[in-house]
C-alpha atoms as a PDB file:
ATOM      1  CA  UNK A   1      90.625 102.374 108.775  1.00  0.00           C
ATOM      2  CA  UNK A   2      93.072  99.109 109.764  1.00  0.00           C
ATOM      3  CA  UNK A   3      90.926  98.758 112.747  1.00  0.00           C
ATOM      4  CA  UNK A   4      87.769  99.530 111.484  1.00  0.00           C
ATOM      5  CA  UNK A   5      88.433  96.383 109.039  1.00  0.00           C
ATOM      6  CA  UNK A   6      89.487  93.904 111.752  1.00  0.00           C
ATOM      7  CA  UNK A   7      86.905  94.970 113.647  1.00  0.00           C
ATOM      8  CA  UNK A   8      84.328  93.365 111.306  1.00  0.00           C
ATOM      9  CA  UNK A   9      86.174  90.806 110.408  1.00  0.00           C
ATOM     10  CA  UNK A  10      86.243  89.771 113.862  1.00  0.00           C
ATOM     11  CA  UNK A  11      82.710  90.547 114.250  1.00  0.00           C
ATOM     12  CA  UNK A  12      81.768  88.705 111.409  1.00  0.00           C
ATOM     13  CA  UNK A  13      83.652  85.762 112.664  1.00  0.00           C
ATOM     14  CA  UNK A  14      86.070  85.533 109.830  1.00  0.00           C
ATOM     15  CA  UNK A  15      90.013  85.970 110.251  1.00  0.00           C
ATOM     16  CA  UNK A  16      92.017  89.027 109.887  1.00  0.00           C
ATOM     17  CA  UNK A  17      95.097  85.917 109.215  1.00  0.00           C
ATOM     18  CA  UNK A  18      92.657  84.980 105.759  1.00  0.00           C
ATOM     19  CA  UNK A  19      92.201  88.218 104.317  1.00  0.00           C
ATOM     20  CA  UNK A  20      94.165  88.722 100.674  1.00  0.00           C
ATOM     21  CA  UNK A  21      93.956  92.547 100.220  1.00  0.00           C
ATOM     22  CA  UNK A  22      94.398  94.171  96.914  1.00  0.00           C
ATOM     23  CA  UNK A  23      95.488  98.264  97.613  1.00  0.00           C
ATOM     24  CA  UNK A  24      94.726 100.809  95.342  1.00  0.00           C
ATOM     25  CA  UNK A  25      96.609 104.307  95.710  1.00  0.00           C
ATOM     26  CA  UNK A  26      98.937 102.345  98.133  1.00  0.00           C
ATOM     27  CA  UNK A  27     101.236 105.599  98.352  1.00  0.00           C
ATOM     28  CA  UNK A  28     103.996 104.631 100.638  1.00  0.00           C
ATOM     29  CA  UNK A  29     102.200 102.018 102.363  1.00  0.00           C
ATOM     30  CA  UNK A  30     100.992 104.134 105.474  1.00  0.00           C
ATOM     31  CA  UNK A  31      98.079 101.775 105.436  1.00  0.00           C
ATOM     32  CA  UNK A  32      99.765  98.635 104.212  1.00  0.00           C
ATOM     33  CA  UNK A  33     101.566  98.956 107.471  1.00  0.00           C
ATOM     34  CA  UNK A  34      98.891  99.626 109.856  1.00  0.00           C
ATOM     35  CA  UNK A  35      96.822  96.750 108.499  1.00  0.00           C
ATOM     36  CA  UNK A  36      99.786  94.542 108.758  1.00  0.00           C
ATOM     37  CA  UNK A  37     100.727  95.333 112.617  1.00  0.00           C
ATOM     38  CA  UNK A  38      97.024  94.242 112.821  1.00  0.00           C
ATOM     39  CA  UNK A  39      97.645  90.529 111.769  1.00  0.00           C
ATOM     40  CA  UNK A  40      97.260  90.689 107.732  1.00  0.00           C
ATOM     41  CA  UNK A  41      99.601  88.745 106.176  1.00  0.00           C
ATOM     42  CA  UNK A  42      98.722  88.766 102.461  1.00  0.00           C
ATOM     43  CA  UNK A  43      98.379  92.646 100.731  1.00  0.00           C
ATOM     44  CA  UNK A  44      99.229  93.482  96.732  1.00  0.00           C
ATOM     45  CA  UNK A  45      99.627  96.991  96.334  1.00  0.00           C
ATOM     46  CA  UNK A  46      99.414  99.358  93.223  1.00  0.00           C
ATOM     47  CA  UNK A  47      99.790 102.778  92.705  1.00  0.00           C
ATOM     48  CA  UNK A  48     100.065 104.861  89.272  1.00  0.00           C
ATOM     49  CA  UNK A  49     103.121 106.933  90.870  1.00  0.00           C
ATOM     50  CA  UNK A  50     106.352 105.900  90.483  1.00  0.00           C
ATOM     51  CA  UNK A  51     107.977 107.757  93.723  1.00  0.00           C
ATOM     52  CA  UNK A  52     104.963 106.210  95.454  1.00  0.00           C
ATOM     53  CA  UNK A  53     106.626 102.827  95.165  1.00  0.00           C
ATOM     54  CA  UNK A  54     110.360 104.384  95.922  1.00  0.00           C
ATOM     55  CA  UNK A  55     108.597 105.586  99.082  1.00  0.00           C
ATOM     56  CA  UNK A  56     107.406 102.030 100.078  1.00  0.00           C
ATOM     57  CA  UNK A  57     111.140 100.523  99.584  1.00  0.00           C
ATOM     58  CA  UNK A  58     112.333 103.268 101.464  1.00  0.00           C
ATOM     59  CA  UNK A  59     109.231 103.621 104.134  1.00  0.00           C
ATOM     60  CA  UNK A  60     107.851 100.173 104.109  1.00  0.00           C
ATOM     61  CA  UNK A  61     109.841  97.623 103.025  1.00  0.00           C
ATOM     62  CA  UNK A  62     108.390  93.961 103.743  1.00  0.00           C
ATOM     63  CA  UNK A  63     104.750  95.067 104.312  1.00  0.00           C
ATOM     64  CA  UNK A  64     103.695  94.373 100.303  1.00  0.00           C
ATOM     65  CA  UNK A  65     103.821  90.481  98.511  1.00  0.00           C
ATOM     66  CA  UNK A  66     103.996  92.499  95.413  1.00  0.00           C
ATOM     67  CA  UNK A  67     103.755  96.675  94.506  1.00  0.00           C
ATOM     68  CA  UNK A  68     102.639  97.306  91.096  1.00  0.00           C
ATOM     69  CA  UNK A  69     103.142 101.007  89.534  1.00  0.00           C
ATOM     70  CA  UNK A  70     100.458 100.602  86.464  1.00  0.00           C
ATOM     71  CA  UNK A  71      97.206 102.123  86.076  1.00  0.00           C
ATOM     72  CA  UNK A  72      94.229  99.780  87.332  1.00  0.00           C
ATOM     73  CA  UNK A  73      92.143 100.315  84.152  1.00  0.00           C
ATOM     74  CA  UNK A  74      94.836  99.711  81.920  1.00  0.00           C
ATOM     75  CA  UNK A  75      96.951  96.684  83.161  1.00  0.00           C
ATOM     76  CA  UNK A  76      99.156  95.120  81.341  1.00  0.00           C
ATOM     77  CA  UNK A  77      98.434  91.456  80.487  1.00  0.00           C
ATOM     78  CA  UNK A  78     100.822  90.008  82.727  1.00  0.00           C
ATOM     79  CA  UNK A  79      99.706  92.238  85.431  1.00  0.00           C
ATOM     80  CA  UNK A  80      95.447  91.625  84.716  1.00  0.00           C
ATOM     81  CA  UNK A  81      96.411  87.518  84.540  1.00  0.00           C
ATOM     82  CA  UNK A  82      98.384  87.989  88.170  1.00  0.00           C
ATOM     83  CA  UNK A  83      95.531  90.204  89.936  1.00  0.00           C
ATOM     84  CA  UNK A  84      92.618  87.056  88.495  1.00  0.00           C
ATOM     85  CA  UNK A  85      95.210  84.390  90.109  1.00  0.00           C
ATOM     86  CA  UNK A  86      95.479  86.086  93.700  1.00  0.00           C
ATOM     87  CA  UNK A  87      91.999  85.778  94.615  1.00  0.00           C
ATOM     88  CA  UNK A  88      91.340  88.598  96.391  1.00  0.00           C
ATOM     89  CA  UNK A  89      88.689  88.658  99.236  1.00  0.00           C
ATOM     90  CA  UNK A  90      89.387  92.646 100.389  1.00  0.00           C
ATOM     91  CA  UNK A  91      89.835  96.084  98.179  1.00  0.00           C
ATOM     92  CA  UNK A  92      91.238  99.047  99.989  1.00  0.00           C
ATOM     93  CA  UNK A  93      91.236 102.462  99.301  1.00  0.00           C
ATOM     94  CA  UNK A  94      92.959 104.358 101.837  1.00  0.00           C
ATOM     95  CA  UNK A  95      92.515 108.570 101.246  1.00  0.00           C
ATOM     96  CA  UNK A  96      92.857 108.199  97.716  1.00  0.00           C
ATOM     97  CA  UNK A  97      89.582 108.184  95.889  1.00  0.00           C
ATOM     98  CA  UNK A  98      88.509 111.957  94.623  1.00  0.00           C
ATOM     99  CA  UNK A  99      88.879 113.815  91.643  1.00  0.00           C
ATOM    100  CA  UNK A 100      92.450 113.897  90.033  1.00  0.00           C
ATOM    101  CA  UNK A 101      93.747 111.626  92.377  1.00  0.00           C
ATOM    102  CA  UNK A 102      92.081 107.596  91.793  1.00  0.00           C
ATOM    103  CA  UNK A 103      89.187 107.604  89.293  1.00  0.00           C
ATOM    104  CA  UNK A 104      86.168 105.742  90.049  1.00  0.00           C
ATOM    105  CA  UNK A 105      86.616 103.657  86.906  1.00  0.00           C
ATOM    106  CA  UNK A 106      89.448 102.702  88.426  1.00  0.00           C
ATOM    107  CA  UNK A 107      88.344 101.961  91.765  1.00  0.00           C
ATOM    108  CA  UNK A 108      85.449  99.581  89.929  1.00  0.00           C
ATOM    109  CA  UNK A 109      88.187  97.874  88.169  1.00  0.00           C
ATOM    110  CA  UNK A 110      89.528  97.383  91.801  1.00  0.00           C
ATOM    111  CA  UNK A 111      86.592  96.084  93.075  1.00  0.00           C
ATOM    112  CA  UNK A 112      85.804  93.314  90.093  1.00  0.00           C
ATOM    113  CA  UNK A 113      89.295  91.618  91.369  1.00  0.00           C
ATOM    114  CA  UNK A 114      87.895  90.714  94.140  1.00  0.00           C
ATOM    115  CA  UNK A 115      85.943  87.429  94.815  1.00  0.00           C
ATOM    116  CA  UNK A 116      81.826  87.964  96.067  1.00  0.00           C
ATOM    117  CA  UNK A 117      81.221  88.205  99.333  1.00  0.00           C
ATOM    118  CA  UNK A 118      84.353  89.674  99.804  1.00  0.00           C
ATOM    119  CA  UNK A 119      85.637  92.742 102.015  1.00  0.00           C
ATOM    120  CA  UNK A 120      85.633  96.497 100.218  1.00  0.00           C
ATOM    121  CA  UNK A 121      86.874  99.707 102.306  1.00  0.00           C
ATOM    122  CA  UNK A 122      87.182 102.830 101.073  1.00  0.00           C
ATOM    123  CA  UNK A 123      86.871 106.952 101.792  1.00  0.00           C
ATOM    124  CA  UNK A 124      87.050 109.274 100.125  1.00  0.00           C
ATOM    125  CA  UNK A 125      89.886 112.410  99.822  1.00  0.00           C
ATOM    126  CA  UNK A 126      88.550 115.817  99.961  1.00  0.00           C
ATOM    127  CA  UNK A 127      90.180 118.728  98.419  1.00  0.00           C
END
């Protein structure tokens, strides 16, 4: 999915160097590191579990700005107000959207964060 993203942005003559990604389900940062080998600089991540984030400062230290272990529909205020000031211009959601895992609600809340025109990738995770 990292490539598949730089691909287009390179096709669509925009660089992979001013993309400001905002992760949902970032789980250990599997794909927080594979974009970041790729030449992204700038990635927030947030996940609702709490290991999830243990397993990025164990797994992937350095690849997030910021990892945030709050539920995307109900942010706190500090949290909502820091999401509106990054300015996103990509959503990810790597293997996490299905039932019991990341809600859609939630992964529409992603998706308003980020500015128009902007970059949204996504599958879905089968049970």
């Amino acid at each position: 999915m990292a490539t598949l993203l730089t691909e287009n942005l390179q096709n669509s003559d925009e660089s992979v160097k001013d993309l400001k990604l905002l992760e949902l389900g970032s789980g250990s940062g599997l794909f927080g590191k594979a974009i970041t080998k790729l030449g992204v600089t700038s990635i927030i991540g947030i996940d609702i579990v709490p290991e999830a984030a243990e397993a990025t400062l164990r797994d992937s230290l350095g690849v997030y700005e910021n990892y945030f272990v709050e539920d995307l529909t109900q942010l706190s205020t500090s949290t909502h107000n820091f999401f509106r000031e990054e300015k996103f211009n990509g959503f990810v959601c790597c293997s996490a959207l299905s039932e019991g895992h990341i809600p859609v609600k939630a992964f529409a809340t992603g998706v308003n964060f980020i500015k128009n025109q902007g970059w949204v990738l996504f599958n879905n995770c089968e049970k």
